[in-house]
Protein backbone atom coordinates (compact mmCIF):
# COMPACT_ATOMS: atom_id res chain seq x y z
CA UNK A 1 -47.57 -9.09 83.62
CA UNK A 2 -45.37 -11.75 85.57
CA UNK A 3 -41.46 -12.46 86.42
CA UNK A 4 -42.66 -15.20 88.39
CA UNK A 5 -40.83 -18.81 87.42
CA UNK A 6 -43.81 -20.45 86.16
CA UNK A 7 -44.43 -21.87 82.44
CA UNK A 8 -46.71 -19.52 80.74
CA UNK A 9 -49.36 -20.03 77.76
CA UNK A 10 -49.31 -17.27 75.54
CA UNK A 11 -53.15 -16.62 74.27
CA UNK A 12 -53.58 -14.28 70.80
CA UNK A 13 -56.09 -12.10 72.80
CA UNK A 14 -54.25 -12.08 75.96
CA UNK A 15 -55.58 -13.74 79.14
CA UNK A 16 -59.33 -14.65 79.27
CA UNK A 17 -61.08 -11.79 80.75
CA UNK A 18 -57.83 -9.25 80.77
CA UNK A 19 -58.06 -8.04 77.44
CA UNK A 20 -55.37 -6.01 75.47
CA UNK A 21 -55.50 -2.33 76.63
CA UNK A 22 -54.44 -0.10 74.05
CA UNK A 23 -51.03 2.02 74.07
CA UNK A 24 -50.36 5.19 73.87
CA UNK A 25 -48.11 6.37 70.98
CA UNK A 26 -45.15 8.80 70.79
CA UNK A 27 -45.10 10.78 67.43
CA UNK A 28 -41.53 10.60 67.56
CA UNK A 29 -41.38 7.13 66.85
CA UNK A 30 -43.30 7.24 63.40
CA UNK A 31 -42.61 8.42 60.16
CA UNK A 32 -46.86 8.51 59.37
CA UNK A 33 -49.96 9.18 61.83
CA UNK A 34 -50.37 7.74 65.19
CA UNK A 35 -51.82 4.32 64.81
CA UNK A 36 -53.79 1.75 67.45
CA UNK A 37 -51.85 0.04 69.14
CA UNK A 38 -52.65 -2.65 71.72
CA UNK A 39 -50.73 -4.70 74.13
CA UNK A 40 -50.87 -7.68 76.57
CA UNK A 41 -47.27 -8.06 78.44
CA UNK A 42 -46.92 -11.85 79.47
CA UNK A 43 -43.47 -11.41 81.20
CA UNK A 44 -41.41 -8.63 81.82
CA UNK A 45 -37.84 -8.50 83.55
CA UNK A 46 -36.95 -4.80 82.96
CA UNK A 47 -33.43 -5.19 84.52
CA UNK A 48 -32.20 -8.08 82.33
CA UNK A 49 -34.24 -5.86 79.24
CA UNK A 50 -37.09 -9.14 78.40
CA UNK A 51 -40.24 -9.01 77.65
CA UNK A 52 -42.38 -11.48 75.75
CA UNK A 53 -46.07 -11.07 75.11
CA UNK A 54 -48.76 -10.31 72.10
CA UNK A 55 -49.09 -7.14 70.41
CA UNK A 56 -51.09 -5.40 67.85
CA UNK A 57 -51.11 -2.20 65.24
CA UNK A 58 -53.22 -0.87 62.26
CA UNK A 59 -51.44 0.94 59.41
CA UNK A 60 -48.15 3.09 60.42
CA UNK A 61 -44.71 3.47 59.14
CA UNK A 62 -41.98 3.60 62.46
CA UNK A 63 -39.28 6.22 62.19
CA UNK A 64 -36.21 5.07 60.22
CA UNK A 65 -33.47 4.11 62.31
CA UNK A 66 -31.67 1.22 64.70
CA UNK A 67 -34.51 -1.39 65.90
CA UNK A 68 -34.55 -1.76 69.53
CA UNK A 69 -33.13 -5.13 70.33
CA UNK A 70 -33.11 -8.91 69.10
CA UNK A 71 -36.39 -9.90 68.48
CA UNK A 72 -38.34 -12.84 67.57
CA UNK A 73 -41.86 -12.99 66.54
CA UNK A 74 -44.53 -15.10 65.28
CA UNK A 75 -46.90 -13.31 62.52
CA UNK A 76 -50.62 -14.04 63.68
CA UNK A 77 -52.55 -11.93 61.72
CA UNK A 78 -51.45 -9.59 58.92
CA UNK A 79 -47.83 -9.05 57.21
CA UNK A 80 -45.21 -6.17 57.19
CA UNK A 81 -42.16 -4.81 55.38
CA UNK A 82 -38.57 -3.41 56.24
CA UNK A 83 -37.54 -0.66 54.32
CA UNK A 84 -33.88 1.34 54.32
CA UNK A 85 -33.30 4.91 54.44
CA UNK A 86 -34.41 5.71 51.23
CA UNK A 87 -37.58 4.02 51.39
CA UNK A 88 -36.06 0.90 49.70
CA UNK A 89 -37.51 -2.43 50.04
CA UNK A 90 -35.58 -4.79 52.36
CA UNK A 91 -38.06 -7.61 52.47
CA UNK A 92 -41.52 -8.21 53.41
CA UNK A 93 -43.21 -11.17 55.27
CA UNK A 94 -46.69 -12.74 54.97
CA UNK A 95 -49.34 -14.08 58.25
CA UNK A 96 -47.77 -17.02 59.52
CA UNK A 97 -43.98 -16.19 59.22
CA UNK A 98 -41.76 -16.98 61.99
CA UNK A 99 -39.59 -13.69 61.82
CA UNK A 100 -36.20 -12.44 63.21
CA UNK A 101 -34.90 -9.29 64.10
CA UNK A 102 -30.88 -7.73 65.04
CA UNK A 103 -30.59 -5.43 67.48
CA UNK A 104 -29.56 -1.97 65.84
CA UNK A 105 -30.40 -2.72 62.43
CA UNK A 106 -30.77 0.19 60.56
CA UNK A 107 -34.64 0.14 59.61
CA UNK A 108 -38.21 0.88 59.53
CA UNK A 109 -41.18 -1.13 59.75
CA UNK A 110 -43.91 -0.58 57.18
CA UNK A 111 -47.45 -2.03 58.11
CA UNK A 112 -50.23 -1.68 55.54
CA UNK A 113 -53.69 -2.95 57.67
CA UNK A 114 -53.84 -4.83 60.80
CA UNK A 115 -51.35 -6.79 62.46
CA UNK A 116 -51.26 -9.01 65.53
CA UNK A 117 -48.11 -10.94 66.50
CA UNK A 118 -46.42 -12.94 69.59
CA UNK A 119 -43.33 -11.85 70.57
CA UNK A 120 -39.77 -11.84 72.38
CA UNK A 121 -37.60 -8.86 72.40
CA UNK A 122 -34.31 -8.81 74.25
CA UNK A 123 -32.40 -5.47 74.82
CA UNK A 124 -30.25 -5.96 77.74
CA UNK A 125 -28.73 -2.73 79.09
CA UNK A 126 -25.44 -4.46 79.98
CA UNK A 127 -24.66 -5.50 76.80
CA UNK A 128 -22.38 -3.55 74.42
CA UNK A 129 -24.80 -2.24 71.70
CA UNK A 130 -23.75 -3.71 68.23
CA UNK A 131 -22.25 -0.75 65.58
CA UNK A 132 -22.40 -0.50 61.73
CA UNK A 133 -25.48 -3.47 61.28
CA UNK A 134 -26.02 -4.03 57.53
CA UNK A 135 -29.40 -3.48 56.82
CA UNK A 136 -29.45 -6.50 54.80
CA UNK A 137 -30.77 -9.95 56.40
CA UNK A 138 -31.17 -8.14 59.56
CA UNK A 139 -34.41 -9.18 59.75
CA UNK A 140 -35.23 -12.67 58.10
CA UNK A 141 -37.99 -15.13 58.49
CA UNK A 142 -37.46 -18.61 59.59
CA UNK A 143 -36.88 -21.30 56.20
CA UNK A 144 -40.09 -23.72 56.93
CA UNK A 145 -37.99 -26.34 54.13
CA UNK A 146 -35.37 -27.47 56.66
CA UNK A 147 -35.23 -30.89 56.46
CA UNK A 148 -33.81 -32.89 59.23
CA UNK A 149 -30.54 -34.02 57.28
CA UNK A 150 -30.01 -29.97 57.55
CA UNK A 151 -29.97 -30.40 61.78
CA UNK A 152 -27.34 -31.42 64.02
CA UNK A 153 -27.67 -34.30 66.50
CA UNK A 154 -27.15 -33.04 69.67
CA UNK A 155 -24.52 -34.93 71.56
CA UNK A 156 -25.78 -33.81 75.10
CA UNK A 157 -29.67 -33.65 76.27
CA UNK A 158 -28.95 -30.25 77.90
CA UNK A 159 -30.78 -28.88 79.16
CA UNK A 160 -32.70 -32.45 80.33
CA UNK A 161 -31.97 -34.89 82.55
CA UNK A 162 -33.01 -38.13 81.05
CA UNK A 163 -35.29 -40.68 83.10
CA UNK A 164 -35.32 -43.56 81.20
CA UNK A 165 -34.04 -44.39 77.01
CA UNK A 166 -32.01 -41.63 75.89
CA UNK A 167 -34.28 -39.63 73.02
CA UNK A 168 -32.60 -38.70 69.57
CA UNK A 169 -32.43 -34.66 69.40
CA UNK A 170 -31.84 -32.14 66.91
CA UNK A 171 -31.02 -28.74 66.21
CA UNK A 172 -30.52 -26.08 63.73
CA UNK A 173 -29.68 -22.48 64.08
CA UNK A 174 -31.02 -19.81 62.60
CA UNK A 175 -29.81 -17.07 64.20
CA UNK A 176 -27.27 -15.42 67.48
CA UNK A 177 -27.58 -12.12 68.37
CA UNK A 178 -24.21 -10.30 68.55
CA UNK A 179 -23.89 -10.81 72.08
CA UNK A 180 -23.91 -14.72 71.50
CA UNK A 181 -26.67 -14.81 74.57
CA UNK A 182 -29.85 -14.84 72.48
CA UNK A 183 -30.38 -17.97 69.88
CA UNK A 184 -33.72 -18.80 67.81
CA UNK A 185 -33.54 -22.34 66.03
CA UNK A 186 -35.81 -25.28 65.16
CA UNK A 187 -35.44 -28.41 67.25
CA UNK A 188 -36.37 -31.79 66.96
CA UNK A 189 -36.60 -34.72 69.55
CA UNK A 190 -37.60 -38.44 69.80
CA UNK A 191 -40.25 -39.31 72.63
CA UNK A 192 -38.78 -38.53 76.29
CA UNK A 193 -39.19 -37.96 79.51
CA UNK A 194 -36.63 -35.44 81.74
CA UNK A 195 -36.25 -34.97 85.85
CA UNK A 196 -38.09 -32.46 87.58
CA UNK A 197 -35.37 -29.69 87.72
CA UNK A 198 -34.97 -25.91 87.63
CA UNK A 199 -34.67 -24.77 83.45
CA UNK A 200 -31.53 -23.39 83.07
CA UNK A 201 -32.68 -20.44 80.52
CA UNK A 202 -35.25 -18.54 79.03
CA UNK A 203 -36.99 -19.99 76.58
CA UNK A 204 -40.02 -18.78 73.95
CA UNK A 205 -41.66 -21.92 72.08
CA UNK A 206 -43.81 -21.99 68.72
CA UNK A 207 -44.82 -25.55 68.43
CA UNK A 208 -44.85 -27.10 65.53
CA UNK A 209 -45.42 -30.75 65.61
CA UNK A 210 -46.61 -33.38 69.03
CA UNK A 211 -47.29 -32.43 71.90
CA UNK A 212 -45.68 -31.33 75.68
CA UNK A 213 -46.62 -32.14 78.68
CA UNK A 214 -44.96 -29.74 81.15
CA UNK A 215 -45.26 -30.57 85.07
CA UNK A 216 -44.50 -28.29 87.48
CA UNK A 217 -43.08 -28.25 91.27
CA UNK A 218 -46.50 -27.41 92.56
CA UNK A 219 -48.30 -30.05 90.81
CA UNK A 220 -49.52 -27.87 87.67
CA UNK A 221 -49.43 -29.59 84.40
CA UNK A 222 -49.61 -28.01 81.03
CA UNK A 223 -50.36 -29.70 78.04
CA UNK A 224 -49.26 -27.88 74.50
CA UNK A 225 -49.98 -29.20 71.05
CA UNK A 226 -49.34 -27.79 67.84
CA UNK A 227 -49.72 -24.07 67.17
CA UNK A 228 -49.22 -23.46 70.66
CA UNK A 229 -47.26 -20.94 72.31
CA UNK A 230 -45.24 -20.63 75.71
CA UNK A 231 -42.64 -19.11 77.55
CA UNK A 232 -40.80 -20.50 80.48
CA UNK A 233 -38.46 -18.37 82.74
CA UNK A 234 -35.29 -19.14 83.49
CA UNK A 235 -35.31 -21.31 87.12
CA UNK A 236 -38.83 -23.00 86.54
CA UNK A 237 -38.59 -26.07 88.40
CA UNK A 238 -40.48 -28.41 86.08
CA UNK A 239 -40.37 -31.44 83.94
CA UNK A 240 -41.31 -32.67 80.32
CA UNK A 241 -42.56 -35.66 78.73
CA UNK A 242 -43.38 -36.33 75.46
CA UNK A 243 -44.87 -39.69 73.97
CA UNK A 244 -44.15 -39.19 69.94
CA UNK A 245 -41.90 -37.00 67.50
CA UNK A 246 -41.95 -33.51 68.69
CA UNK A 247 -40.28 -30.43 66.60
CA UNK A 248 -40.30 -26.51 67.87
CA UNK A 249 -39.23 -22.86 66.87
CA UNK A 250 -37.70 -21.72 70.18
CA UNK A 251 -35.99 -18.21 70.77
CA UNK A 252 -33.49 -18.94 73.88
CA UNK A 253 -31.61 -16.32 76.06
CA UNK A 254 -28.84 -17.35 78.27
């Protein structure tokens, strides 16, 4: 587990040679028997309520009631479904999905067989809690069919600073917590390359098309293609460069 401001490559097993120890369970949070549980914590900033890393469970049913922050999540292995108070389905998503969560959403999860996902989840103590969530699209998955007539051009290249041609970017929004501090979307950007320069957020990417170079202040260099994973903290002094068409999920906090 790490706050330090460095880029980080999230690995489905967690870090060669750590493992994923497994958790222990409180009976109060299901609504079935105590599953397995395991868990590798990539970062964790308890006072600002973050954490981001890669989690497992076999078969259990949480307790019915409001989820525990925004969350965003990438579905490695397995699929789930949200069901209401009375049992009712909500909706259910499939491996692969790129999935959503609202903070206080009245729900439980529902996991038939083995899961294993990436994740974000953002509760931050100083924020007002959200009241009377609709159940319904409280938890979606990302549409994979955007097309990018559907995006916006970006009129700025926050948060880059340009060295050289200016790159054509993109966005679309999926989804802002209540707070309006937590945002998961799909960009899209021409080749570029930015200045060395502290990131002004936090930021968890799923990559979906080209590749990243990502230098660092030290002299590290990180190289992400597609189906990758990272996470960089907010005041990583770094750079990126790109030589062709890239597009990314990202969940962003402010």
């Amino acid at each position: 587990m790490s706050i330090e401001k460095r880029v980080i490559r999230l690995e489905s097993h967690g870090p060669a040679g750590t493992g994923m120890p497994e958790m222990k369970c409180n009976p109060e949070d299901f609504a079935s028997d105590l599953p397995t549980q395991t868990l590798h914590v990539y970062y964790d900033d308890e006072e600002l309520g973050l954490s981001v890393g890669v989690w497992t469970t076999s078969s259990m049913q949480e307790t019915f009631g409001p989820y525990p922050g925004d969350e965003f999540v990438w579905l490695l292995e397995g699929g789930f479904k949200m069901v209401d108070g009375d049992d009712c389905l909500l909706d259910s998503f499939e491996p692969g999905d790129s999935v959503y969560f609202r903070n206080a959403a009245p729900v439980s999860w529902v996991q038939e067989g083995h899961l294993r996902k990436f994740y974000i989840t953002y509760l931050n103590p100083k924020n007002e809690v959200p009241t009377n969530v609709p159940a319904k699209d409280a938890v979606q998955s990302l549409d994979p069919s955007i097309s990018p007539e559907q995006m916006d051009i970006m009129e700025t290249t926050d948060p880059f600073i340009i060295k050289g041609p200016l790159p054509t970017q993109r966005d679309y929004n999926y989804f802002t917590n209540d707070a309006e501090d937590m945002f998961v979307g799909l960009w899209d950007t021409t080749s570029f390359e930015s200045e060395m320069a502290p990131f002004p957020c936090y930021e968890f990417v799923r990559l979906l098309e080209g590749e990243i170079t990502i230098s660092e202040e030290d002299g590290t260099v990180n190289t992400f293609v597609k189906d990758d994973v990272f996470f960089i903290p907010k005041g990583t002094v770094c750079s990126w460069k790109t030589s062709e068409y890239v597009k990314k999920y990202y969940a962003m906090v402010s």
